[in-house]
PDB file of N, CA and C in Angstrom:
ATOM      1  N   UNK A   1      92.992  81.225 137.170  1.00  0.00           N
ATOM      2  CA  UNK A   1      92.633  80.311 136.090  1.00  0.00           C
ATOM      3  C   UNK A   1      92.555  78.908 136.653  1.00  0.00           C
ATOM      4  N   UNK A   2      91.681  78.612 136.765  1.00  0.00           N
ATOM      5  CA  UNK A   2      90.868  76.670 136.887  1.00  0.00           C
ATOM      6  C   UNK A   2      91.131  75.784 135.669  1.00  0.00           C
ATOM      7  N   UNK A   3      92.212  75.045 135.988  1.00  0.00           N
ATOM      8  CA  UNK A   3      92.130  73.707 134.526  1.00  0.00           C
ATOM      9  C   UNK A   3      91.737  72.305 135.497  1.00  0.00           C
ATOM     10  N   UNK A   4      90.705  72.126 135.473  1.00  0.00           N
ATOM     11  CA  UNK A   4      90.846  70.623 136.224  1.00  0.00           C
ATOM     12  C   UNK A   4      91.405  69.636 134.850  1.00  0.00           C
ATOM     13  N   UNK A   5      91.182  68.476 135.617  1.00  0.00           N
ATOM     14  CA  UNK A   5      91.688  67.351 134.943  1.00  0.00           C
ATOM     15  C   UNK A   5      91.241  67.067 133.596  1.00  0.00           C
ATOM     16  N   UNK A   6      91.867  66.341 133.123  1.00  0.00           N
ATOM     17  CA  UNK A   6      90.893  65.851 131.732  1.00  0.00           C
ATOM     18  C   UNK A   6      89.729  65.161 131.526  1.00  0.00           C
ATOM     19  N   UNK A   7      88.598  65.480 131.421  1.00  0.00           N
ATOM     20  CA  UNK A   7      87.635  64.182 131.749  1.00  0.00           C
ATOM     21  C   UNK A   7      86.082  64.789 130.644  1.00  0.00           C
ATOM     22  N   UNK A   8      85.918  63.410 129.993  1.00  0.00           N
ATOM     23  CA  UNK A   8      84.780  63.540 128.534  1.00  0.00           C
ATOM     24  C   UNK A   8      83.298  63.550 128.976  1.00  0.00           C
ATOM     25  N   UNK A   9      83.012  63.462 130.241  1.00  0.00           N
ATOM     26  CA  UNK A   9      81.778  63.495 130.919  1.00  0.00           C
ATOM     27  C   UNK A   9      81.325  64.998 131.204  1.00  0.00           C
ATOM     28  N   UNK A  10      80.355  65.532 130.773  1.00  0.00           N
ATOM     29  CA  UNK A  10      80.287  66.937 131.266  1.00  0.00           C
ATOM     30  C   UNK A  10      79.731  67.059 132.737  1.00  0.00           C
ATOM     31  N   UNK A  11      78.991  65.991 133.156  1.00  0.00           N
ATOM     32  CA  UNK A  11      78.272  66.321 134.112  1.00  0.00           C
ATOM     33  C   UNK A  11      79.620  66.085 135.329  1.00  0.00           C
ATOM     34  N   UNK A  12      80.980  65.388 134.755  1.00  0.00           N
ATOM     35  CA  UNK A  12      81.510  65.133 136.074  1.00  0.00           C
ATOM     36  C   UNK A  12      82.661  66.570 135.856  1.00  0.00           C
ATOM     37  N   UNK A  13      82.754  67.498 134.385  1.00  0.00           N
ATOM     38  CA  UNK A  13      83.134  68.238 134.252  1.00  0.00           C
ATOM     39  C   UNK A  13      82.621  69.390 135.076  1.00  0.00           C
ATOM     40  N   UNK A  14      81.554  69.279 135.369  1.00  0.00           N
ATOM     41  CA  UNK A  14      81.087  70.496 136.031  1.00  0.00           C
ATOM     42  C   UNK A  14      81.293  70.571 137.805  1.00  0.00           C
ATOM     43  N   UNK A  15      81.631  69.709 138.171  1.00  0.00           N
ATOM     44  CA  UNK A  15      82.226  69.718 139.743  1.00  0.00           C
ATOM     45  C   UNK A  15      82.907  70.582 140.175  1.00  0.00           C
ATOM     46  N   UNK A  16      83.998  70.259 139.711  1.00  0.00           N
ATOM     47  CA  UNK A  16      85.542  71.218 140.518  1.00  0.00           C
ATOM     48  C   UNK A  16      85.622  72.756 139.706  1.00  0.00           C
ATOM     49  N   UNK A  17      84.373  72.671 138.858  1.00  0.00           N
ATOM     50  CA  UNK A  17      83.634  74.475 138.069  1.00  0.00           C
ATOM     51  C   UNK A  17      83.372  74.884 139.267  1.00  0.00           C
ATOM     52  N   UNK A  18      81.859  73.726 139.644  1.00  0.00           N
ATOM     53  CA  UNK A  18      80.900  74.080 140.645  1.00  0.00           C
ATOM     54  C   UNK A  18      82.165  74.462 142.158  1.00  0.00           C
ATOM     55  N   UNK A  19      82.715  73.954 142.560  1.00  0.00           N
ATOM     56  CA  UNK A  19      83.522  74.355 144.008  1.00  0.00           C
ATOM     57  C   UNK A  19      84.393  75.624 143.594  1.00  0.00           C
ATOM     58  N   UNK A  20      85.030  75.443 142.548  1.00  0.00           N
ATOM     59  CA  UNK A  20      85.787  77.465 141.980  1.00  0.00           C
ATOM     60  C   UNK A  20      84.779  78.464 142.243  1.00  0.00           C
ATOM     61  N   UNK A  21      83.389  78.392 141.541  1.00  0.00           N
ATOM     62  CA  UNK A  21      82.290  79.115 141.556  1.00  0.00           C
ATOM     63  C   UNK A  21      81.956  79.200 143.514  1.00  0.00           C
ATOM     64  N   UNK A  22      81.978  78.617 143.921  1.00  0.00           N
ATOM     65  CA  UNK A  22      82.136  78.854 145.435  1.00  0.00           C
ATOM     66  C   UNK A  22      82.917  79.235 146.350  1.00  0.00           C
ATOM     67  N   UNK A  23      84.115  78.765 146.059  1.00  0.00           N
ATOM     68  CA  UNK A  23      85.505  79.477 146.934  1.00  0.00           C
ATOM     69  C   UNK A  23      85.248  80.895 146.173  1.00  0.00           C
ATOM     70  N   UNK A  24      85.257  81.260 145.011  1.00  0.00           N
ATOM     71  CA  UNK A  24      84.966  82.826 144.567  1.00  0.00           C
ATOM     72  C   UNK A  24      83.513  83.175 145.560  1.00  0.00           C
ATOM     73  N   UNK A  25      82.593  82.944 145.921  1.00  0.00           N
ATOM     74  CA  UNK A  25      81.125  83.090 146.203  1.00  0.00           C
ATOM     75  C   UNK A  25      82.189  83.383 148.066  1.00  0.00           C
ATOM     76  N   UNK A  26      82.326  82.499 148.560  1.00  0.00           N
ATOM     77  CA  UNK A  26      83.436  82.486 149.975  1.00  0.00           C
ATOM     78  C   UNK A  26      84.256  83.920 150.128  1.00  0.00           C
ATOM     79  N   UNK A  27      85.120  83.709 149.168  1.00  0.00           N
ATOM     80  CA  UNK A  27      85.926  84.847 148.983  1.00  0.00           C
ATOM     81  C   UNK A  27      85.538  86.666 148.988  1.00  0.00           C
ATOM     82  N   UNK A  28      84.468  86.215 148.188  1.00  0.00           N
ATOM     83  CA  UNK A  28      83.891  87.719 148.230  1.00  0.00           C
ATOM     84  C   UNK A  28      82.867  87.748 149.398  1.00  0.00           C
ATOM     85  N   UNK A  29      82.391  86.883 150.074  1.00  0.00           N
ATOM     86  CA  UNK A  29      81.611  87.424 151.447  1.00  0.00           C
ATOM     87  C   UNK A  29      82.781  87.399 152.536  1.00  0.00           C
ATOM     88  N   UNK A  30      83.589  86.808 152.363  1.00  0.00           N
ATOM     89  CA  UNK A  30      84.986  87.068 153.606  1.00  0.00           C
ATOM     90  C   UNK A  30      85.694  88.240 153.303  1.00  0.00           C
ATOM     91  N   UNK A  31      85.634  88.394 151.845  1.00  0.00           N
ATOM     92  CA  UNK A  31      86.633  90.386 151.760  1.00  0.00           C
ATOM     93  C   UNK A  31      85.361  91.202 151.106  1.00  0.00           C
ATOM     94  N   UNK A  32      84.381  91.524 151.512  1.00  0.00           N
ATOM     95  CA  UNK A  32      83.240  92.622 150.948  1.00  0.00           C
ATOM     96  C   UNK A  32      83.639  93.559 150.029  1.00  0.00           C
ATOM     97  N   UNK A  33      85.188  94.076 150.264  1.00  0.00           N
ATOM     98  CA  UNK A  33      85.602  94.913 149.795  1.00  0.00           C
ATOM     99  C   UNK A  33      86.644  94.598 148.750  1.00  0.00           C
ATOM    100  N   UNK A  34      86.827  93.768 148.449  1.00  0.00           N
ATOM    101  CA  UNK A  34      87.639  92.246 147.258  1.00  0.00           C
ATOM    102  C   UNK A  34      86.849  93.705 146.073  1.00  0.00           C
ATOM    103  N   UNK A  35      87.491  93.400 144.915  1.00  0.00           N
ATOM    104  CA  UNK A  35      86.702  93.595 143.615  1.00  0.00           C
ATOM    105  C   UNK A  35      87.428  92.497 142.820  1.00  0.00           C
ATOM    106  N   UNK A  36      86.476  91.388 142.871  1.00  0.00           N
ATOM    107  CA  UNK A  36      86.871  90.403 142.233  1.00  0.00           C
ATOM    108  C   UNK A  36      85.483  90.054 141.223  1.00  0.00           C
ATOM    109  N   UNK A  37      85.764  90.196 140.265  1.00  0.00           N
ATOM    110  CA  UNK A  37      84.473  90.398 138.783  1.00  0.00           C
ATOM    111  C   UNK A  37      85.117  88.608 138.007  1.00  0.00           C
ATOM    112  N   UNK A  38      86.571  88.255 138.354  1.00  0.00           N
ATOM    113  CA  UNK A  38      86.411  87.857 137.037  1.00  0.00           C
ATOM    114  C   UNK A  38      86.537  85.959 137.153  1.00  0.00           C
ATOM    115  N   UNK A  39      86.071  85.089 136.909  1.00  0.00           N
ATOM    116  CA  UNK A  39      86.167  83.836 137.200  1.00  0.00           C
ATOM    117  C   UNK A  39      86.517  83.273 136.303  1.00  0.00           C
ATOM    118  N   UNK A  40      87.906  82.965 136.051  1.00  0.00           N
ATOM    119  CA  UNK A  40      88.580  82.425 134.663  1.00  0.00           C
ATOM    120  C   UNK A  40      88.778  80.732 135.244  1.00  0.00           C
ATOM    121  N   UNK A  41      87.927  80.340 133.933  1.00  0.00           N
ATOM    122  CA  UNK A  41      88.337  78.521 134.180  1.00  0.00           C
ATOM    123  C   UNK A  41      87.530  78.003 133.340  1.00  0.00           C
ATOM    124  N   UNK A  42      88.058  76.764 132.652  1.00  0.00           N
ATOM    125  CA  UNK A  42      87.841  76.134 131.502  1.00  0.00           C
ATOM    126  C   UNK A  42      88.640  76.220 130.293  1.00  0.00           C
ATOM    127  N   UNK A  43      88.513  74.915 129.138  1.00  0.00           N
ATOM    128  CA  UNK A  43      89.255  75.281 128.240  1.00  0.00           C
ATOM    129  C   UNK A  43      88.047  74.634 126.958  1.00  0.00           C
ATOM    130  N   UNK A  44      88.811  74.787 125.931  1.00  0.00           N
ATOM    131  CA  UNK A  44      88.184  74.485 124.771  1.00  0.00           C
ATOM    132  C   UNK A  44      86.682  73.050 125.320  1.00  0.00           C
ATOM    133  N   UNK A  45      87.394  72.357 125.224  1.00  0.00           N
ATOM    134  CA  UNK A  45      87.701  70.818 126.012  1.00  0.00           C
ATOM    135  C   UNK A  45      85.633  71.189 126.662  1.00  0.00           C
ATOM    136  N   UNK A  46      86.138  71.667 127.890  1.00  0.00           N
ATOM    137  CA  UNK A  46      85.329  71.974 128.868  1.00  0.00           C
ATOM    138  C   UNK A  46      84.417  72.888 128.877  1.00  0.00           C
ATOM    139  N   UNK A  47      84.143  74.114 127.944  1.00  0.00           N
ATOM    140  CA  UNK A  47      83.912  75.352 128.050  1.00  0.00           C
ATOM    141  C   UNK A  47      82.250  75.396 128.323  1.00  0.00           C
ATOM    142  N   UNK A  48      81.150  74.756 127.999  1.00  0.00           N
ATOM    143  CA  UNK A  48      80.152  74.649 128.306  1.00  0.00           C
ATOM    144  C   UNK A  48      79.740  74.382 129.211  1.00  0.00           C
ATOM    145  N   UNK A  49      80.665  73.422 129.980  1.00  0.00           N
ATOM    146  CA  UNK A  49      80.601  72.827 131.627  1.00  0.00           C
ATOM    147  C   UNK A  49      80.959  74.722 132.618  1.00  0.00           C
ATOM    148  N   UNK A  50      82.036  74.781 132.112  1.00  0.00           N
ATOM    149  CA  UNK A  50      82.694  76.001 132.608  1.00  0.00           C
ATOM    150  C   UNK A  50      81.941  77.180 132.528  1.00  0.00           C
ATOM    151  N   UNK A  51      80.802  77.460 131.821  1.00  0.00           N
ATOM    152  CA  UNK A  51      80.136  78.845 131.258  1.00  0.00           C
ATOM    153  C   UNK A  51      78.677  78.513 132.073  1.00  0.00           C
ATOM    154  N   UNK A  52      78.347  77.396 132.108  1.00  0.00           N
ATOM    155  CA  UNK A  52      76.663  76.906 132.835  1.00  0.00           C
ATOM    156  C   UNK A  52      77.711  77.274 134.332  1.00  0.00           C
ATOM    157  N   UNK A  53      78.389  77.025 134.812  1.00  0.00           N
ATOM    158  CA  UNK A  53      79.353  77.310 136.663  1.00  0.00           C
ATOM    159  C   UNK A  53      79.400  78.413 136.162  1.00  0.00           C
ATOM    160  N   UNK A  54      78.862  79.534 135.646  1.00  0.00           N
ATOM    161  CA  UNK A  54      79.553  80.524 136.104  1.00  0.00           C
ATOM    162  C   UNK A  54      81.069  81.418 135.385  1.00  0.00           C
ATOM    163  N   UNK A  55      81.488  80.937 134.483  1.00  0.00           N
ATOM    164  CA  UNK A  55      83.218  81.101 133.736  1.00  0.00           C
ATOM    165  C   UNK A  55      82.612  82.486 133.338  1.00  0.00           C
ATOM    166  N   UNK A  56      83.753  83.726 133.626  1.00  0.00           N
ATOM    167  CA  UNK A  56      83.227  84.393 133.068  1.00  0.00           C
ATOM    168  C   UNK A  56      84.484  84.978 131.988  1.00  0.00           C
ATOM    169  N   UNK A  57      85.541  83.738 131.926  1.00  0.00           N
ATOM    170  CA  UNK A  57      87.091  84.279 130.698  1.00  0.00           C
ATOM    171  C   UNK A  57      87.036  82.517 130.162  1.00  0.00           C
ATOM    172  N   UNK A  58      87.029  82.293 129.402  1.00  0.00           N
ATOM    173  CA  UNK A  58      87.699  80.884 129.085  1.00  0.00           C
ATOM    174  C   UNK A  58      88.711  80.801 128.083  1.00  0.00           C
ATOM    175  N   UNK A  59      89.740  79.727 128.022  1.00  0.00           N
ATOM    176  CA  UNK A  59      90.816  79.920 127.097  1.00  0.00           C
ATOM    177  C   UNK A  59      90.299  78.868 125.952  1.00  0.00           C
ATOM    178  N   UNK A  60      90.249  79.148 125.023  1.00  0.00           N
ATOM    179  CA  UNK A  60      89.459  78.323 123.597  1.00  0.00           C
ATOM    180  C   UNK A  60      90.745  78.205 122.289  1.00  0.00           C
ATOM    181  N   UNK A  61      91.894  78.334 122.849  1.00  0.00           N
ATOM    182  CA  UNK A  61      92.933  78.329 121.846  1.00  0.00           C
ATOM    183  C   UNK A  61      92.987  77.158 120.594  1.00  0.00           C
ATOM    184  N   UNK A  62      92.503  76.101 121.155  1.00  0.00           N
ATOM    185  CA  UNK A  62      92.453  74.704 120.257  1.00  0.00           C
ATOM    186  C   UNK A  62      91.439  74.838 119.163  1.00  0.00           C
ATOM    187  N   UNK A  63      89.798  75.442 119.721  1.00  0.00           N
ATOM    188  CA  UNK A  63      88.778  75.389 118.806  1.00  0.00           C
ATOM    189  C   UNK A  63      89.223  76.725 117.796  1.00  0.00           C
ATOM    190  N   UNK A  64      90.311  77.605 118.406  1.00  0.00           N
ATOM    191  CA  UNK A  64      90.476  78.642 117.230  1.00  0.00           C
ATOM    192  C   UNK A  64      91.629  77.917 116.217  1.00  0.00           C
ATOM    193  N   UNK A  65      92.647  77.502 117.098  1.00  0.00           N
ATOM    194  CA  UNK A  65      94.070  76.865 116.371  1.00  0.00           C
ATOM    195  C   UNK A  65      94.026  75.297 115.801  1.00  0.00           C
ATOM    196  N   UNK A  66      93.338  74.670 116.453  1.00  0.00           N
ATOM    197  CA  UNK A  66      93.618  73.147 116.238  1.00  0.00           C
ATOM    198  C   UNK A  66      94.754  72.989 117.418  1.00  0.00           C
ATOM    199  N   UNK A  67      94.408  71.499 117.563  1.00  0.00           N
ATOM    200  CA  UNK A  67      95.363  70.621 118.672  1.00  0.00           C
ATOM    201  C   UNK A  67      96.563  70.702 118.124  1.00  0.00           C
ATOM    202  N   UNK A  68      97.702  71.169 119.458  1.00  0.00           N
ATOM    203  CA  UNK A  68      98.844  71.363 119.233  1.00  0.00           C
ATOM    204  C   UNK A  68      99.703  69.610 118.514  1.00  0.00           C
ATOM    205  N   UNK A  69     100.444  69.883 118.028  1.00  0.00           N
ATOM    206  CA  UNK A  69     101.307  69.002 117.662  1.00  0.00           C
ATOM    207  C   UNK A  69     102.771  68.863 118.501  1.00  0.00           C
ATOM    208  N   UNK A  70     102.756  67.918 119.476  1.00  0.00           N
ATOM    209  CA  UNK A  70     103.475  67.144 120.222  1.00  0.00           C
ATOM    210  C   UNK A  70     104.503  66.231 119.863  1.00  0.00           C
ATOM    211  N   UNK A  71     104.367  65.909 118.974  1.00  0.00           N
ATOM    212  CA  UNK A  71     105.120  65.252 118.154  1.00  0.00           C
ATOM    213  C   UNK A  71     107.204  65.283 117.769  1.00  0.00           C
ATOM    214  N   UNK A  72     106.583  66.913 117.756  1.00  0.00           N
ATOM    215  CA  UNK A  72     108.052  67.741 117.011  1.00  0.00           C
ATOM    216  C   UNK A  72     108.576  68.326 118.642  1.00  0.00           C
ATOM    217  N   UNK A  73     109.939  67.712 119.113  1.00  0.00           N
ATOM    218  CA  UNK A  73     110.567  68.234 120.543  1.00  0.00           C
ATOM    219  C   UNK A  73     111.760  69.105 119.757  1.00  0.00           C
ATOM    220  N   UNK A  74     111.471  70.359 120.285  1.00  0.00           N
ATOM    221  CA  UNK A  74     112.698  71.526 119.830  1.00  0.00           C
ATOM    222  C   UNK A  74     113.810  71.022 120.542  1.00  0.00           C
ATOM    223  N   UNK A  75     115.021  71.261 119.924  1.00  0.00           N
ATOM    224  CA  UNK A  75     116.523  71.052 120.084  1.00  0.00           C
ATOM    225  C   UNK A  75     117.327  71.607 121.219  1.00  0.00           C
TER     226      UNK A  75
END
C-alpha cells in the first residue's frame, strides 16, 4: 500500500503513483516468476491520480464515511 504525502495538485499527485507503478513494472521483470497482480495505492484524497498510474485496490474510506473526527482523544 502507497500513501504519499498530502498534496491538492493532481498532476504533482501523480508522481510517486507514477515511480510505485515502476518499481512494480522492475519487480516483476527481476522475479518473472513473482505473481504480483495487485498495486494498492491511493486514498479517497488521491484516487483518480492513483487509478490513471495504474491503482489497481484503493482505500476510499472517507468518501464512504466522512472525515474522521480528531477532535475527541480516547482516555
Amino acid at each position: 500500500m502507497a500513501i504519499p504525502s498530502p498534496c491538492e495538485d493532481p498532476q504533482a499527485q501523480r508522481l510517486p503513483f507514477q515511480q510505485m507503478a515502476q518499481l512494480l513494472a522492475d519487480i516483476r521483470t527481476a522475479n518473472p516468476k513473482a505473481q504480483l497482480d495487485t498495486l494498492s495505492m491511493g486514498m479517497t484524497g488521491d484516487m483518480a491520480a492513483a487509478i490513471s498510474e495504474g491503482s489497481t485496490m484503493v482505500r476510499i474510506g472517507t468518501a464512504i464515511f466522512g472525515a474522521r473526527d480528531y477532535s475527541q482523544k480516547p482516555e
